[in-house]
C-alpha atoms as a PDB file:
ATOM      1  CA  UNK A   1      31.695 -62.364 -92.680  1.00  0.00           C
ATOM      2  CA  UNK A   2      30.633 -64.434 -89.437  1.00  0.00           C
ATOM      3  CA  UNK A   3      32.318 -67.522 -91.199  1.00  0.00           C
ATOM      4  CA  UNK A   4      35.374 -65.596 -92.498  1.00  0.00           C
ATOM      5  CA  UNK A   5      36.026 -64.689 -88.812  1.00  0.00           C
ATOM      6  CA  UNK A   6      35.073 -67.932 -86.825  1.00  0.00           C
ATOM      7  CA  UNK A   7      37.192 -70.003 -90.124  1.00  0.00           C
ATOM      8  CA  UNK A   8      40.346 -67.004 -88.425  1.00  0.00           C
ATOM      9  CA  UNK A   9      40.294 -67.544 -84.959  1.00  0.00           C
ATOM     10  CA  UNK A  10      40.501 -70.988 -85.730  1.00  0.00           C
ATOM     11  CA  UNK A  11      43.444 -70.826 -87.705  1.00  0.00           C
ATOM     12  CA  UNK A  12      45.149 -68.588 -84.982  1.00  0.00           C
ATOM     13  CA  UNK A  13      44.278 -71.165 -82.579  1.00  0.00           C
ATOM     14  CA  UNK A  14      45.914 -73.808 -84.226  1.00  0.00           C
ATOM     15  CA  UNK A  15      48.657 -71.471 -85.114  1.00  0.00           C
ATOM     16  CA  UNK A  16      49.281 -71.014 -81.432  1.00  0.00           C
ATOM     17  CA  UNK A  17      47.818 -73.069 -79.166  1.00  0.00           C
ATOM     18  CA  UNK A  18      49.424 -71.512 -75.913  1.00  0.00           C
ATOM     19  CA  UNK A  19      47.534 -68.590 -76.203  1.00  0.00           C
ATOM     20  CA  UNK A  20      43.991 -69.710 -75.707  1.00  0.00           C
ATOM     21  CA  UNK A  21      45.648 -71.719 -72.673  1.00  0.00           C
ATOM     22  CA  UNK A  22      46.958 -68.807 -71.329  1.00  0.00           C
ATOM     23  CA  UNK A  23      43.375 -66.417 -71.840  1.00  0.00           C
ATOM     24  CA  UNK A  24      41.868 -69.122 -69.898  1.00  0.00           C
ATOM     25  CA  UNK A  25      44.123 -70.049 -67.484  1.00  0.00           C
ATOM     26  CA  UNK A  26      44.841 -66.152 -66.265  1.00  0.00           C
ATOM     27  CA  UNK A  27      41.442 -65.580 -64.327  1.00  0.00           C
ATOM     28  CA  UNK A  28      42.471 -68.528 -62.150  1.00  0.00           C
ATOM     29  CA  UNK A  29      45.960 -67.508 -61.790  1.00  0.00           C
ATOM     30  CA  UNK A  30      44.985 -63.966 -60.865  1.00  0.00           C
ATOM     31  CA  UNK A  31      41.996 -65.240 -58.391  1.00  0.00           C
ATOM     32  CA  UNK A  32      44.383 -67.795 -56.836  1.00  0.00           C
ATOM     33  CA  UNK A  33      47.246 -64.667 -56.496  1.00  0.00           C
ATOM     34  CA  UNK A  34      44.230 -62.621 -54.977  1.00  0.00           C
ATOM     35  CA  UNK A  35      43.514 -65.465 -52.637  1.00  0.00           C
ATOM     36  CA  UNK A  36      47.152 -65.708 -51.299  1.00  0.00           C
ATOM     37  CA  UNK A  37      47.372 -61.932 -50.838  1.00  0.00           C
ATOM     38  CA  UNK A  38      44.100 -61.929 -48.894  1.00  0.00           C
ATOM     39  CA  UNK A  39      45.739 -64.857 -46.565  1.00  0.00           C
ATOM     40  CA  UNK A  40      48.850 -63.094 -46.174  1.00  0.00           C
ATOM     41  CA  UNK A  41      46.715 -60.089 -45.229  1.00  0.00           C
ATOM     42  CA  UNK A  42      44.819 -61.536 -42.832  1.00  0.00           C
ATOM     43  CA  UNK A  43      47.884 -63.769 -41.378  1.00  0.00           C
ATOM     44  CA  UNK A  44      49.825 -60.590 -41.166  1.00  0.00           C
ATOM     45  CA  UNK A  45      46.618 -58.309 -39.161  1.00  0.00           C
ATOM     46  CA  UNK A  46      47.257 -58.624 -35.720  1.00  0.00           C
ATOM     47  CA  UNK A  47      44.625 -60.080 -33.671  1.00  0.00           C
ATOM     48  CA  UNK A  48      42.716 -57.922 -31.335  1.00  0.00           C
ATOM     49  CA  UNK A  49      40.846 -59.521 -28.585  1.00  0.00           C
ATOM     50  CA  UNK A  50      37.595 -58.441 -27.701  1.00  0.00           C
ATOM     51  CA  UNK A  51      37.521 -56.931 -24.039  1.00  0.00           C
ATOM     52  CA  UNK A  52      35.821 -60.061 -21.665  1.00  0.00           C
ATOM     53  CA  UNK A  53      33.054 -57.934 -19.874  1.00  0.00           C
ATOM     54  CA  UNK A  54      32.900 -57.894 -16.117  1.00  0.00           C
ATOM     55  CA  UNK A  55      29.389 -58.076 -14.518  1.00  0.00           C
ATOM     56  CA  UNK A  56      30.142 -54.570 -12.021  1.00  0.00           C
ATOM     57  CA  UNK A  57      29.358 -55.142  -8.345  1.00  0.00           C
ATOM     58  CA  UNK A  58      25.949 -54.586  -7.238  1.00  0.00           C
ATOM     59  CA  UNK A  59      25.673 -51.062  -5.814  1.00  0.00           C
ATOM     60  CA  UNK A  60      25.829 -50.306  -2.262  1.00  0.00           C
ATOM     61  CA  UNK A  61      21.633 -50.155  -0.409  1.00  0.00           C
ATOM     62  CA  UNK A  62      21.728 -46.446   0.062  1.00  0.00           C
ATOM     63  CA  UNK A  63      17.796 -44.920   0.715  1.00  0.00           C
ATOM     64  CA  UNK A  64      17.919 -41.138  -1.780  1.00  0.00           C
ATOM     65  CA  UNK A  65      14.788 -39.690  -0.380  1.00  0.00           C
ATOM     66  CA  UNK A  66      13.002 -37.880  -3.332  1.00  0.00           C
ATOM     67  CA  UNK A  67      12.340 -33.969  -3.006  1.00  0.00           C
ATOM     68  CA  UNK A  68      14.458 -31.789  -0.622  1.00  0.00           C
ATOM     69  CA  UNK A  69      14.307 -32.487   2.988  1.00  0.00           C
ATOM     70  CA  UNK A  70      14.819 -29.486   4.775  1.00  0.00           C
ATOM     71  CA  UNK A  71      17.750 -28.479   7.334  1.00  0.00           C
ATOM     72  CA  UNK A  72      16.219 -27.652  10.327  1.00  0.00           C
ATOM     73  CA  UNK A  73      18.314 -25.986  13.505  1.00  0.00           C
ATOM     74  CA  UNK A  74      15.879 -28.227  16.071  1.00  0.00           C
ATOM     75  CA  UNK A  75      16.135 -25.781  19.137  1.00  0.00           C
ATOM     76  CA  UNK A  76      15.106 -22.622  16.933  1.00  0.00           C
ATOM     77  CA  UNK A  77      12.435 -24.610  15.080  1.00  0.00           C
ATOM     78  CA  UNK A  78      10.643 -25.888  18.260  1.00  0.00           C
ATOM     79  CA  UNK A  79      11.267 -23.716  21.217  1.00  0.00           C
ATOM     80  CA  UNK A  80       7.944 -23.848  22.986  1.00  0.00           C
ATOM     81  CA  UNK A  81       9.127 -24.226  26.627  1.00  0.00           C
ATOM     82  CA  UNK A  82       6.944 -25.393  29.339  1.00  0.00           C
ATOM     83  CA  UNK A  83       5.375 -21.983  30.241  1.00  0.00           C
ATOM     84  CA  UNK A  84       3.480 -21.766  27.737  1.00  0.00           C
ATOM     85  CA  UNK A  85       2.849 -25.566  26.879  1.00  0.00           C
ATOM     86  CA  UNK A  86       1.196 -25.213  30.663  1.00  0.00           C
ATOM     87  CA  UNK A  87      -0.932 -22.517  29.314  1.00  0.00           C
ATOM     88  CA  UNK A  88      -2.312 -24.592  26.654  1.00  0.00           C
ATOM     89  CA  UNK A  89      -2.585 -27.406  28.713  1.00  0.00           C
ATOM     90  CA  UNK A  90      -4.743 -26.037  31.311  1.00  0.00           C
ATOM     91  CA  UNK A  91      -7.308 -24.969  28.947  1.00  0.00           C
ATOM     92  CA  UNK A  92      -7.578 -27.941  26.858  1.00  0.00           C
ATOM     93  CA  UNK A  93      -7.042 -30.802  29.399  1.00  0.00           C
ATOM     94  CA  UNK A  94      -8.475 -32.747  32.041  1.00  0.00           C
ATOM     95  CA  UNK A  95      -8.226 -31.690  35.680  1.00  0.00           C
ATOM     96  CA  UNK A  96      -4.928 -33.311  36.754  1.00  0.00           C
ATOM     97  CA  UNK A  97      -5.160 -37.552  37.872  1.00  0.00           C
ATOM     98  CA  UNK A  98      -4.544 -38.390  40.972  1.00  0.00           C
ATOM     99  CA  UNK A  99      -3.216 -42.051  40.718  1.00  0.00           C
ATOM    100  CA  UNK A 100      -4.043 -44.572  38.163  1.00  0.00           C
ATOM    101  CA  UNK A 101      -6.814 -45.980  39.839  1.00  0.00           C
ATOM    102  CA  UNK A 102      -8.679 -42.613  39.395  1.00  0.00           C
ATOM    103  CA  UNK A 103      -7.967 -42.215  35.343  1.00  0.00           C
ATOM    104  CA  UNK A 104     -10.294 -45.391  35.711  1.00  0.00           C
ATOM    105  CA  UNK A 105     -13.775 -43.464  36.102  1.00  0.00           C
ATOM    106  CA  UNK A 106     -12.407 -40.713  34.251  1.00  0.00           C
ATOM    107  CA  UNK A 107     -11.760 -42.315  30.920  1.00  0.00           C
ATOM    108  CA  UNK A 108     -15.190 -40.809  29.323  1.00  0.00           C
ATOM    109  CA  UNK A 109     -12.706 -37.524  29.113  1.00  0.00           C
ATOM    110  CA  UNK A 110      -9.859 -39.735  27.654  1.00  0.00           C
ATOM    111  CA  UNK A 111      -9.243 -41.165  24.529  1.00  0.00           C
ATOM    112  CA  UNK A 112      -7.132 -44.760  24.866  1.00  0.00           C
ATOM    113  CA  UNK A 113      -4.133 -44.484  22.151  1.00  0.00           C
ATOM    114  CA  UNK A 114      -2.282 -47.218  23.250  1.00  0.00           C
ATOM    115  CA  UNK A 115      -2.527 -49.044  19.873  1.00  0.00           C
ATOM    116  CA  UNK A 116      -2.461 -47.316  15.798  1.00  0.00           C
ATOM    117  CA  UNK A 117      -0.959 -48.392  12.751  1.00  0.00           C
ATOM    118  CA  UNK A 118       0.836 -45.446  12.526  1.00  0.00           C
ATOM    119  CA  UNK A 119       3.229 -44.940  16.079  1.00  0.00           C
ATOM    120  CA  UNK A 120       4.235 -46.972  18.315  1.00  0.00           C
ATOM    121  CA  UNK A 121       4.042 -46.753  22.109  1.00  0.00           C
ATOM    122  CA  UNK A 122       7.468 -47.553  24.136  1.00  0.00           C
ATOM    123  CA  UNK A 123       7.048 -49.548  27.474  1.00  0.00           C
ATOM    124  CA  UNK A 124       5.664 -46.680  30.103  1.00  0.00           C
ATOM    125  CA  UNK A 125       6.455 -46.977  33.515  1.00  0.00           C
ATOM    126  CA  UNK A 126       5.722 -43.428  34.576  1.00  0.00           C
ATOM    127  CA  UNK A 127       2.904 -42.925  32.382  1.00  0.00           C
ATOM    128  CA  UNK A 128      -0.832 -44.588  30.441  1.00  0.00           C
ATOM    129  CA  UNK A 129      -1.799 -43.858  26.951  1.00  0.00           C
ATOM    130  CA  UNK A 130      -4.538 -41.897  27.580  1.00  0.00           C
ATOM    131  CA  UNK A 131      -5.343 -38.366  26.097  1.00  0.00           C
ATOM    132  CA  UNK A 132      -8.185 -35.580  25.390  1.00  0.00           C
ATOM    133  CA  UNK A 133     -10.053 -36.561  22.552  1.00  0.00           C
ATOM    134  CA  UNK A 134      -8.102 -33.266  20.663  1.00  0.00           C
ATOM    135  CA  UNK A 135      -4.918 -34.607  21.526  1.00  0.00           C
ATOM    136  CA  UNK A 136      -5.522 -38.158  20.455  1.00  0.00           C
ATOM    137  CA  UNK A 137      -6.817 -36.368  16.763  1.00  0.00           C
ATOM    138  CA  UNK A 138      -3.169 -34.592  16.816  1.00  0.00           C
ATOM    139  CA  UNK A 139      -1.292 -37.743  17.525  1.00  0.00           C
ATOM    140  CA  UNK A 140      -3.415 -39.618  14.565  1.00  0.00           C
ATOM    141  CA  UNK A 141      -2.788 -37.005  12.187  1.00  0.00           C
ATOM    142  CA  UNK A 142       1.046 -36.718  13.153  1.00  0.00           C
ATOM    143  CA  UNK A 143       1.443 -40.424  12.664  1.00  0.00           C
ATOM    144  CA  UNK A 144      -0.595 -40.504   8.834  1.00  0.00           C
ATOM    145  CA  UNK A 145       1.100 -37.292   7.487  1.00  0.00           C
ATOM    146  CA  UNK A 146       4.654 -39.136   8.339  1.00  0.00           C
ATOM    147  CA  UNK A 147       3.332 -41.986   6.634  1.00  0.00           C
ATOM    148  CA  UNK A 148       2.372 -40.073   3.521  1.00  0.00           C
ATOM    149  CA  UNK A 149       5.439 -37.702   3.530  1.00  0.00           C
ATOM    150  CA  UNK A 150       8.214 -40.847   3.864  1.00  0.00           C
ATOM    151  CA  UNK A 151       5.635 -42.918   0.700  1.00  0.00           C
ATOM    152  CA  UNK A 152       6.715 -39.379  -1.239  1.00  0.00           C
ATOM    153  CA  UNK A 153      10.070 -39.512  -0.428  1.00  0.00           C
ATOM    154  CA  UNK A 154      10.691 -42.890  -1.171  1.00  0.00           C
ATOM    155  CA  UNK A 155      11.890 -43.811   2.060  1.00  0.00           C
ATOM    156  CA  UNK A 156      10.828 -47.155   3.447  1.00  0.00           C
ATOM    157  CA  UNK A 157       7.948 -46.709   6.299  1.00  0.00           C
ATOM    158  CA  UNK A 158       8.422 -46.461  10.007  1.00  0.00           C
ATOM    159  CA  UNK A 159       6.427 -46.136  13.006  1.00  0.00           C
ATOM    160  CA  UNK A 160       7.952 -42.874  15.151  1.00  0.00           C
ATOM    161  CA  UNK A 161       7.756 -44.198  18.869  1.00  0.00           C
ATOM    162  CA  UNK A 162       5.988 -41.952  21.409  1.00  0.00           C
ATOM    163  CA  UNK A 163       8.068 -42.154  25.115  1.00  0.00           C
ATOM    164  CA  UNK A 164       4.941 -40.362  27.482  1.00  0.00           C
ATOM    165  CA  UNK A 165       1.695 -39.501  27.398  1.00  0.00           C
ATOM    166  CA  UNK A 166      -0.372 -38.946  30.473  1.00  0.00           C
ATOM    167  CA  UNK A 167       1.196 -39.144  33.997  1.00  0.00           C
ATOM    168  CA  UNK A 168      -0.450 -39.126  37.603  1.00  0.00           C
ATOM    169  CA  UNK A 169       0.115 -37.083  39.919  1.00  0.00           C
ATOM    170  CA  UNK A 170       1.587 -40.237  41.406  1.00  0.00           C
ATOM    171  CA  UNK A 171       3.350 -40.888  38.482  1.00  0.00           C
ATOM    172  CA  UNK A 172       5.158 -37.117  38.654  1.00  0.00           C
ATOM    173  CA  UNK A 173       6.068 -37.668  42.069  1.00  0.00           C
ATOM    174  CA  UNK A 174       7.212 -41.111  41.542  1.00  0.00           C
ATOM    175  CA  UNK A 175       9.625 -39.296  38.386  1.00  0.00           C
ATOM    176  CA  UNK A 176      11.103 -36.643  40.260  1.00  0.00           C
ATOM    177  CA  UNK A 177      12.844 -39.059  42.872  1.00  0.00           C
ATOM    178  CA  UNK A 178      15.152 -40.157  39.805  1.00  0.00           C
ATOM    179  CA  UNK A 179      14.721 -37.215  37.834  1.00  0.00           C
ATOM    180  CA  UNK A 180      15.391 -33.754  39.175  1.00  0.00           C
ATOM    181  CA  UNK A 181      14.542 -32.534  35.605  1.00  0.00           C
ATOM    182  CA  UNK A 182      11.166 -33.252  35.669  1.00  0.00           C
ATOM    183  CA  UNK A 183       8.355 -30.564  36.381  1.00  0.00           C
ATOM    184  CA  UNK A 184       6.144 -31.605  39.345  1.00  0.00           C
ATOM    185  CA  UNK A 185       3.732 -29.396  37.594  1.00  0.00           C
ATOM    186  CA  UNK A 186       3.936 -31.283  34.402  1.00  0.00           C
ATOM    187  CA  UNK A 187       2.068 -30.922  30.927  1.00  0.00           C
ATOM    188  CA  UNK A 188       1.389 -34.600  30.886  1.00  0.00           C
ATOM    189  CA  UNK A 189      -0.793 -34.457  34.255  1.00  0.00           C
ATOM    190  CA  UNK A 190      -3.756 -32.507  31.545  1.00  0.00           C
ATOM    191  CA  UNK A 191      -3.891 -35.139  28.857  1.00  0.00           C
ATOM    192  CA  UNK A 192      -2.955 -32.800  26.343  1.00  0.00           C
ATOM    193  CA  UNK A 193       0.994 -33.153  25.621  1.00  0.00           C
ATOM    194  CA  UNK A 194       2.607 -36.172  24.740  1.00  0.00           C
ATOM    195  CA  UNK A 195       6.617 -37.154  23.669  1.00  0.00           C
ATOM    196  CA  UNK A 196       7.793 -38.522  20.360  1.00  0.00           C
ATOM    197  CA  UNK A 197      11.480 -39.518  20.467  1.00  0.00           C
ATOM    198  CA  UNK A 198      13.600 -38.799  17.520  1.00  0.00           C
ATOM    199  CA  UNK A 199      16.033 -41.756  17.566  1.00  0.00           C
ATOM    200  CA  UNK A 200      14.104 -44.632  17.333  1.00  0.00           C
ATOM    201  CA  UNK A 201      11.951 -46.107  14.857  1.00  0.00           C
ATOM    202  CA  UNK A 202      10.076 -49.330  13.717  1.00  0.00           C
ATOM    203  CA  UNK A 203      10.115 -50.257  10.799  1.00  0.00           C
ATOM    204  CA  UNK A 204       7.119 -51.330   9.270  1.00  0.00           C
ATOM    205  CA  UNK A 205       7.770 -54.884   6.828  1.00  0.00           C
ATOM    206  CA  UNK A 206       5.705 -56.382   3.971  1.00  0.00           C
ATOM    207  CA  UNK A 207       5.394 -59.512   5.589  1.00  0.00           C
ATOM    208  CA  UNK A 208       4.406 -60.788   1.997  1.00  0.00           C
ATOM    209  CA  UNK A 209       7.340 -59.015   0.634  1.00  0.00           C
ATOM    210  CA  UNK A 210      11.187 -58.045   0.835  1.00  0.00           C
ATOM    211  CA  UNK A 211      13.073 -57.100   3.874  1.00  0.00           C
ATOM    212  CA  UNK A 212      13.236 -52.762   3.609  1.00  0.00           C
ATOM    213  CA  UNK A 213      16.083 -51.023   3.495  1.00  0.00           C
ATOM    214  CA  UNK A 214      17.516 -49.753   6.634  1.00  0.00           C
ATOM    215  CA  UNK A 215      17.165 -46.305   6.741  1.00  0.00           C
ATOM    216  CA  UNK A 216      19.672 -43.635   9.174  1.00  0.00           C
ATOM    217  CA  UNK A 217      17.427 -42.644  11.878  1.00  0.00           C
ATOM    218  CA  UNK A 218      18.678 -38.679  10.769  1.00  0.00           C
ATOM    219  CA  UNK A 219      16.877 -39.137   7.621  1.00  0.00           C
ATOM    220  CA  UNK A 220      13.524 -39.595   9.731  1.00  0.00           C
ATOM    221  CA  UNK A 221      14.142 -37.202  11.840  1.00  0.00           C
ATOM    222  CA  UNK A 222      14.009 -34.976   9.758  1.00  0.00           C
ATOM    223  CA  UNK A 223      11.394 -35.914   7.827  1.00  0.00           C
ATOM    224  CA  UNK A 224       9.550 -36.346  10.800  1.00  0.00           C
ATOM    225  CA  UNK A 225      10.726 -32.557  11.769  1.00  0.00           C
ATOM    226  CA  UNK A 226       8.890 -31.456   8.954  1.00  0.00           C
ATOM    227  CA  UNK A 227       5.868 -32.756   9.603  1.00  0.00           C
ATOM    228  CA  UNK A 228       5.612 -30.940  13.004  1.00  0.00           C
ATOM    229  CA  UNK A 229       7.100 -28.184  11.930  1.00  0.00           C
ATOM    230  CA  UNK A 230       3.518 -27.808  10.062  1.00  0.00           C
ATOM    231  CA  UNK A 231       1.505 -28.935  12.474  1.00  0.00           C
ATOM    232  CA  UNK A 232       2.942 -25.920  14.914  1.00  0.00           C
ATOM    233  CA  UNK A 233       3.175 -23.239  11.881  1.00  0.00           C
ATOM    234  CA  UNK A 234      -0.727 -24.289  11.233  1.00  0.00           C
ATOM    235  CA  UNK A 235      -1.091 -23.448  15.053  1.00  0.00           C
ATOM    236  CA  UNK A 236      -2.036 -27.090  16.025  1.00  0.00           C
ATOM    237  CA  UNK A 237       0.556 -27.835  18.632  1.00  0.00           C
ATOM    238  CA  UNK A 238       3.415 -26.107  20.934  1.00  0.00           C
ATOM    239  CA  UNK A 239       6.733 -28.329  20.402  1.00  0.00           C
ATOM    240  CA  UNK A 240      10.103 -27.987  22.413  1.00  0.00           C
ATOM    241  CA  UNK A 241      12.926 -30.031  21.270  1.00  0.00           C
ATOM    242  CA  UNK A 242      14.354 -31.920  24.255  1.00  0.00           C
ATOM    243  CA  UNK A 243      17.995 -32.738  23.996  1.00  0.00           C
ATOM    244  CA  UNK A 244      18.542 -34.595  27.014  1.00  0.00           C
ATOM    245  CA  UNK A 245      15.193 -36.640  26.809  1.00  0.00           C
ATOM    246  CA  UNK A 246      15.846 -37.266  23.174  1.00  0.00           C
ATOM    247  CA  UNK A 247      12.268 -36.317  22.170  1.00  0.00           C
ATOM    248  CA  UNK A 248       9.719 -33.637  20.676  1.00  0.00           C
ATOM    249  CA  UNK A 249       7.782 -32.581  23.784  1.00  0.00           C
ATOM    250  CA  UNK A 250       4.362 -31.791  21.976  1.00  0.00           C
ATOM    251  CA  UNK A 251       0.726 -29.741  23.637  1.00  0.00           C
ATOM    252  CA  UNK A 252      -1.971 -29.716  21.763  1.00  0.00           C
ATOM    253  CA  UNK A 253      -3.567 -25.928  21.063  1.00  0.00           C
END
């Protein structure tokens, strides 16, 4: 049977010899159609462009302190006037200094704070650094719990600057001929009180590392208000908020 078929196909082939060429030659014809189409296709898609990606401009340095800082209305928050900041001050502090040269032989009541890591001290012409021992603690601890609040916050770190600290009576006298304002019986003759102005702050730099970001002095203020605002809730200090002097006028308790 195998034979009688192979001996048939032969005699076909012979027969007609176009159609073995044509079985054969199809495939191609249809592959090489199929190839045209596909060219034709892909001549006729329209060519889309991929978008050319523009690097965005670096964002604007803007500090976003982390956690809420709180809105305070400064002259409700801190109203201790000087009545009763003299009160305080009378009990806890020093009989009043004469002149300079006397807060010499009295500095075993005084506590030099002329120099910490965490404040600075402004130029004083009508004052010395110099407070009761319980004063100078206050001052410390204002200074490190700034420090730790702006760390949580994120905000770069700054020194507050403190304005006054403890005047002479010489010192008071020497005040009031420019400055009507200014009590001739003052807090600061006692030791005890001492001003922190809320405008004006140092930045503290890496000097191994990057310049910080500049920070609105608002922002510390306010973190800085919060601060105090504990320390005179926890019944550490009397504070009055001083518009004209620009400054938190603190007495230790």
């Amino acid at each position: 049977m195998i034979g009688v078929t192979v001996i048939a196909l032969a005699l076909v082939r012979c027969a007609f010899p176009g159609v073995a060429g044509d079985l054969s030659q199809k495939p191609e014809q249809e592959q090489e159609e199929s190839q045209e189409v596909t060219v034709e296709a892909e001549a006729e898609a329209p060519i889309v462009e991929e978008p050319v990606s523009t690097p965005a401009p670096p964002p604007i340095a803007k500090i976003k302190p982390k956690g809420k800082l709180t809105n305070f209305n400064y002259k409700d928050c801190f109203p201790d006037g000087n009545e009763v900041q003299l009160t305080a001050a009378r009990q806890w502090g020093v009989l009043p200094v004469k002149s300079r040269e006397e807060a010499e032989w009295r500095m075993r009541e005084l506590v030099y704070v002329g120099s910490s890591p965490y404040y600075s001290i402004a130029p004083l012409n009508a004052s010395i650094p110099y407070l009761v021992p319980h004063a100078a603690i206050l001052l410390q601890d204002i200074g490190q719990t700034f420090f730790d609040s702006l760390q949580v916050k994120g905000i770069p770190l700054h020194r507050f600057v403190v304005t006054s600290v403890l005047r002479t009576q010489n010192d008071v006298k020497s005040l009031r001929n420019y400055n009507q304002n200014a009590m001739e019986n003052s807090c600061h003759l006692y030791g005890t009180t001492f001003d922190i102005c809320y405008n004006r702050y140092d930045a503290v730099e890496d000097p191994d590392g990057p310049i910080s970001k500049p920070v609105y002095s608002d922002i510390l203020k306010r973190v800085l208000s919060e601060v105090l605002n504990d320390m005179r809730e926890q019944e550490r200090c009397y504070i009055k908020y001083e518009v004209k002097q620009q400054c938190f006028h603190l007495t230790v308790r």
